[in-house]
PDB file of N, CA and C in Angstrom:
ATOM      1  N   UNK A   1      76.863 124.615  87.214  1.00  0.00           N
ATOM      2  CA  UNK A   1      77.732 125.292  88.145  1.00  0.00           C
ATOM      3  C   UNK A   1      77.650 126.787  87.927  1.00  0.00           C
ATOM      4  N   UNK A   2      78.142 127.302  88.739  1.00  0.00           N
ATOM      5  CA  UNK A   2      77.957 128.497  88.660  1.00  0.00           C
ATOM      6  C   UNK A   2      79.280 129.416  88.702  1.00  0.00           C
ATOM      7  N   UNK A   3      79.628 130.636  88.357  1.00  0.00           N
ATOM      8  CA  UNK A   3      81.048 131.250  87.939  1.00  0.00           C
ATOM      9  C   UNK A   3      81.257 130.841  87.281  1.00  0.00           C
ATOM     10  N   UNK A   4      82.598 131.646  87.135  1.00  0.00           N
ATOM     11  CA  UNK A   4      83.893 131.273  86.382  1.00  0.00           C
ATOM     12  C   UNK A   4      83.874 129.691  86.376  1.00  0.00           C
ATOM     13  N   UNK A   5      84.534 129.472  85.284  1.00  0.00           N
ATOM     14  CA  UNK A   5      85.248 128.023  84.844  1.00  0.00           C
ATOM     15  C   UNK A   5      86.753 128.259  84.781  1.00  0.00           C
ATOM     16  N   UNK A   6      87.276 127.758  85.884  1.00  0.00           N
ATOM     17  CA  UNK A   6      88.537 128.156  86.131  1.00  0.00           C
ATOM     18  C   UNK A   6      89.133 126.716  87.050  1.00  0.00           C
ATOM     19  N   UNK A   7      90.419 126.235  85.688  1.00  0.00           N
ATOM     20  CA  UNK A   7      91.205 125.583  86.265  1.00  0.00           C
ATOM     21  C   UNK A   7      91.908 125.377  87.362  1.00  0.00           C
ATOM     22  N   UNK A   8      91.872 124.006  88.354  1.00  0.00           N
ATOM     23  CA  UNK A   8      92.855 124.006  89.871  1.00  0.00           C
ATOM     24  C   UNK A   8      93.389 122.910  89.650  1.00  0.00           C
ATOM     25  N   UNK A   9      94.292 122.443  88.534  1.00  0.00           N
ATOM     26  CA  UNK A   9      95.055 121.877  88.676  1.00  0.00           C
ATOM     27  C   UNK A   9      96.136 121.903  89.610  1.00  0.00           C
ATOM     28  N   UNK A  10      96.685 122.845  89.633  1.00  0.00           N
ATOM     29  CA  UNK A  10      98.015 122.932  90.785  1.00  0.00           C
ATOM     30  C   UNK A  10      97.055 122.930  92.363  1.00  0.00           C
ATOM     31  N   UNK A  11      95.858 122.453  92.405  1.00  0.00           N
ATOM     32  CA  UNK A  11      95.714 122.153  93.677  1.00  0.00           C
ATOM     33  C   UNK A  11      96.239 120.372  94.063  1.00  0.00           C
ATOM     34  N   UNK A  12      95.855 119.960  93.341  1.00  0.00           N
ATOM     35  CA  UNK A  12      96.119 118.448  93.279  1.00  0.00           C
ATOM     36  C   UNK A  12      97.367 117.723  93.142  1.00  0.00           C
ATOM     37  N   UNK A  13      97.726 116.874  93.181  1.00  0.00           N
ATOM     38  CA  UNK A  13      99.328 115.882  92.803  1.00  0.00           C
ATOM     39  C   UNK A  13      98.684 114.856  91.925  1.00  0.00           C
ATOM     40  N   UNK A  14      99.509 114.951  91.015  1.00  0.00           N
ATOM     41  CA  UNK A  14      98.578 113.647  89.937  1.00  0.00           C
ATOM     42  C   UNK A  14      99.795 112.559  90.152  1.00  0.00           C
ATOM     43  N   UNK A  15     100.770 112.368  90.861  1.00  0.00           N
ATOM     44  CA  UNK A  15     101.706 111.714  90.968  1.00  0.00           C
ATOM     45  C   UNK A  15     101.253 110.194  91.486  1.00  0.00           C
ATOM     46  N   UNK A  16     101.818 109.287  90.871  1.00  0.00           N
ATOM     47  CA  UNK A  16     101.904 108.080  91.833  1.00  0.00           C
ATOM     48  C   UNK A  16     102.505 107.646  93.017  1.00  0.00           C
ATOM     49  N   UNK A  17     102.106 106.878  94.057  1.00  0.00           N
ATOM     50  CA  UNK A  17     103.062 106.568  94.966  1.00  0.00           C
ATOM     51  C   UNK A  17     104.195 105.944  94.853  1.00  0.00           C
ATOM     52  N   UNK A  18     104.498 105.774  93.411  1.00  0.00           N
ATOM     53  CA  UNK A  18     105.639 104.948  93.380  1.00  0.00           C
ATOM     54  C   UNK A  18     106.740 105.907  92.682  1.00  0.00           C
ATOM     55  N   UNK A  19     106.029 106.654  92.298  1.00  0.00           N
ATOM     56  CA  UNK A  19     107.000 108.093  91.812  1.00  0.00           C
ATOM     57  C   UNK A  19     107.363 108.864  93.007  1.00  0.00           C
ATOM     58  N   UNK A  20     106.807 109.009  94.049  1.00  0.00           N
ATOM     59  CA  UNK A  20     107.117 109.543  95.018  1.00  0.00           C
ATOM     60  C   UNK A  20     108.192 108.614  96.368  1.00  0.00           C
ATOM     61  N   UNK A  21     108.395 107.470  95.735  1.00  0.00           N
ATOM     62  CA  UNK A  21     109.022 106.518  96.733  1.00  0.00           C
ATOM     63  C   UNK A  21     110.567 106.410  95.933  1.00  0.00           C
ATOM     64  N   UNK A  22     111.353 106.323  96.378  1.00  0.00           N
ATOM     65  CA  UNK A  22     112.922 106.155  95.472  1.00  0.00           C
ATOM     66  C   UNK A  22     113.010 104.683  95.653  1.00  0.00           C
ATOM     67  N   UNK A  23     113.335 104.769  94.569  1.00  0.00           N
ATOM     68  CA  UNK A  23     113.789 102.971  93.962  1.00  0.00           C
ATOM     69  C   UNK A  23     114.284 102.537  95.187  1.00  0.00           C
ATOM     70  N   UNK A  24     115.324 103.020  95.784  1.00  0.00           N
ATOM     71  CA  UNK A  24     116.486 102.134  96.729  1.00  0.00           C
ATOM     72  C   UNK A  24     115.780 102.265  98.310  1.00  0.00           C
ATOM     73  N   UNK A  25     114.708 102.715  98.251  1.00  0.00           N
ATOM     74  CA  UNK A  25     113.755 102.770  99.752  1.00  0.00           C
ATOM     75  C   UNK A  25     113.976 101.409 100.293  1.00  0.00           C
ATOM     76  N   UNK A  26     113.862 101.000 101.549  1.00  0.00           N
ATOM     77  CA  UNK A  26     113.901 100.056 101.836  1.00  0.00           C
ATOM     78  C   UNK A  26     112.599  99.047 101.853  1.00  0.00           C
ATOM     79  N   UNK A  27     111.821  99.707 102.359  1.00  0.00           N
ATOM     80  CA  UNK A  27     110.495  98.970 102.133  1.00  0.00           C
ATOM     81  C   UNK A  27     110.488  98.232 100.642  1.00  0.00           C
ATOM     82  N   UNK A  28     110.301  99.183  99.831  1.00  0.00           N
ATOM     83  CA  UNK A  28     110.312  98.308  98.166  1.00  0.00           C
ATOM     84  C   UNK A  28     110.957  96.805  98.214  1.00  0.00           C
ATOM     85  N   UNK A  29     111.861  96.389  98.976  1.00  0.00           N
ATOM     86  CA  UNK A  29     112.694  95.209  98.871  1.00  0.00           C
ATOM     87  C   UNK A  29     111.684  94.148 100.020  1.00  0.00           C
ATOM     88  N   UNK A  30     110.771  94.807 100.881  1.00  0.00           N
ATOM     89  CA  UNK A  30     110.038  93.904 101.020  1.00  0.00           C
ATOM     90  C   UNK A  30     108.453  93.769 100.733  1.00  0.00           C
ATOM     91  N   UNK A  31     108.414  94.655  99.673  1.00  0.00           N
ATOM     92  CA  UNK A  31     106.966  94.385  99.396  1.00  0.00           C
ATOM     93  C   UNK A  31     105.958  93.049  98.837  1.00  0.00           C
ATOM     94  N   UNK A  32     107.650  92.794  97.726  1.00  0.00           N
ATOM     95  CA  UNK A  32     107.297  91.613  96.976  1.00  0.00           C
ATOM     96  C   UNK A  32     106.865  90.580  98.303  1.00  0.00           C
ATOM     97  N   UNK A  33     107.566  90.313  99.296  1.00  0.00           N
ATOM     98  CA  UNK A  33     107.843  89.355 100.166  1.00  0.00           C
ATOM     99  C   UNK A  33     105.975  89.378 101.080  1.00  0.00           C
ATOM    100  N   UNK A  34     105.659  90.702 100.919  1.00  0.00           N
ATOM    101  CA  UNK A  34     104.233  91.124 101.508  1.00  0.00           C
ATOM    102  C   UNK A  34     102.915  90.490 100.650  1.00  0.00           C
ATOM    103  N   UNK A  35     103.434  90.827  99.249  1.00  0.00           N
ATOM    104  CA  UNK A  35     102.382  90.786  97.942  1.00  0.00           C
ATOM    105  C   UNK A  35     102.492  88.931  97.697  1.00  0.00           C
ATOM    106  N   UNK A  36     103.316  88.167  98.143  1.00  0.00           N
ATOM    107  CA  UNK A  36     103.082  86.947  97.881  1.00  0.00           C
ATOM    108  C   UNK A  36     102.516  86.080  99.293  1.00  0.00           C
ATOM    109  N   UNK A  37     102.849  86.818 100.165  1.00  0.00           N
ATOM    110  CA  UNK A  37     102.300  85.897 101.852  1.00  0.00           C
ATOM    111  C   UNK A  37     100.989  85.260 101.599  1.00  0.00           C
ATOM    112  N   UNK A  38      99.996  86.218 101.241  1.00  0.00           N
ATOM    113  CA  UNK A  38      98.963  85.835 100.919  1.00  0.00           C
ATOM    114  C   UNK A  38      98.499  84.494 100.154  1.00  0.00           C
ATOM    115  N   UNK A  39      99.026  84.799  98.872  1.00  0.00           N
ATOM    116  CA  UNK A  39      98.856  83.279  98.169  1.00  0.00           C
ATOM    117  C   UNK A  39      99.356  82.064  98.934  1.00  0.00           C
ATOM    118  N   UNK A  40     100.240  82.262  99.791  1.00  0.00           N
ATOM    119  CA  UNK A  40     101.194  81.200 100.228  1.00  0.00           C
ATOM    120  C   UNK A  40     100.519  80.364 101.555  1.00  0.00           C
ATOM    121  N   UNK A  41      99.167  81.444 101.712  1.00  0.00           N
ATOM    122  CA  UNK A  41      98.765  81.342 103.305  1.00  0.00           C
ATOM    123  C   UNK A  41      97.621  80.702 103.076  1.00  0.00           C
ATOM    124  N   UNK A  42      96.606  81.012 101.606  1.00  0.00           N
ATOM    125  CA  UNK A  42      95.553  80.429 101.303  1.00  0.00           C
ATOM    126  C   UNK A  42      94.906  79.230 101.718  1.00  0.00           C
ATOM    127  N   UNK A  43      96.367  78.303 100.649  1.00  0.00           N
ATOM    128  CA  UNK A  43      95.742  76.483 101.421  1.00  0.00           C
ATOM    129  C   UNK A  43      95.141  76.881 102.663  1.00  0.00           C
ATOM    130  N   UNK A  44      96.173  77.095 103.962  1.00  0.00           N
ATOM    131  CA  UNK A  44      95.840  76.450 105.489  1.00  0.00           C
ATOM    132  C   UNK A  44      94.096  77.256 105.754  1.00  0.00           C
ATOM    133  N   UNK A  45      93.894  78.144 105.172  1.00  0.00           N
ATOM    134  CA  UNK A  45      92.434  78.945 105.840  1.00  0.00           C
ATOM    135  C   UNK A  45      91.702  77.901 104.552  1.00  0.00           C
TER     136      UNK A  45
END
């Protein structure tokens, strides 16, 4: 590379999406209900 070697951290968010979502969101209360459909749907296909 060429230049400076110069840090850009503060360009980025190192955050998770779940740090960025508040516990009491509503969605969160149906994710579980999302994350299991699948297994539940398997047999019939």
């Amino acid at each position: 590379m060429r230049g400076t070697d110069e840090q850009t951290g503060t360009l980025f968010s190192y955050l998770s999406p779940d740090a960025l979502v508040s516990p009491d969101h509503p969605p969160r209360a149906i994710r579980p209900l999302v994350n299991a459909a699948p297994g539940r749907l398997q047999p019939q296909f």
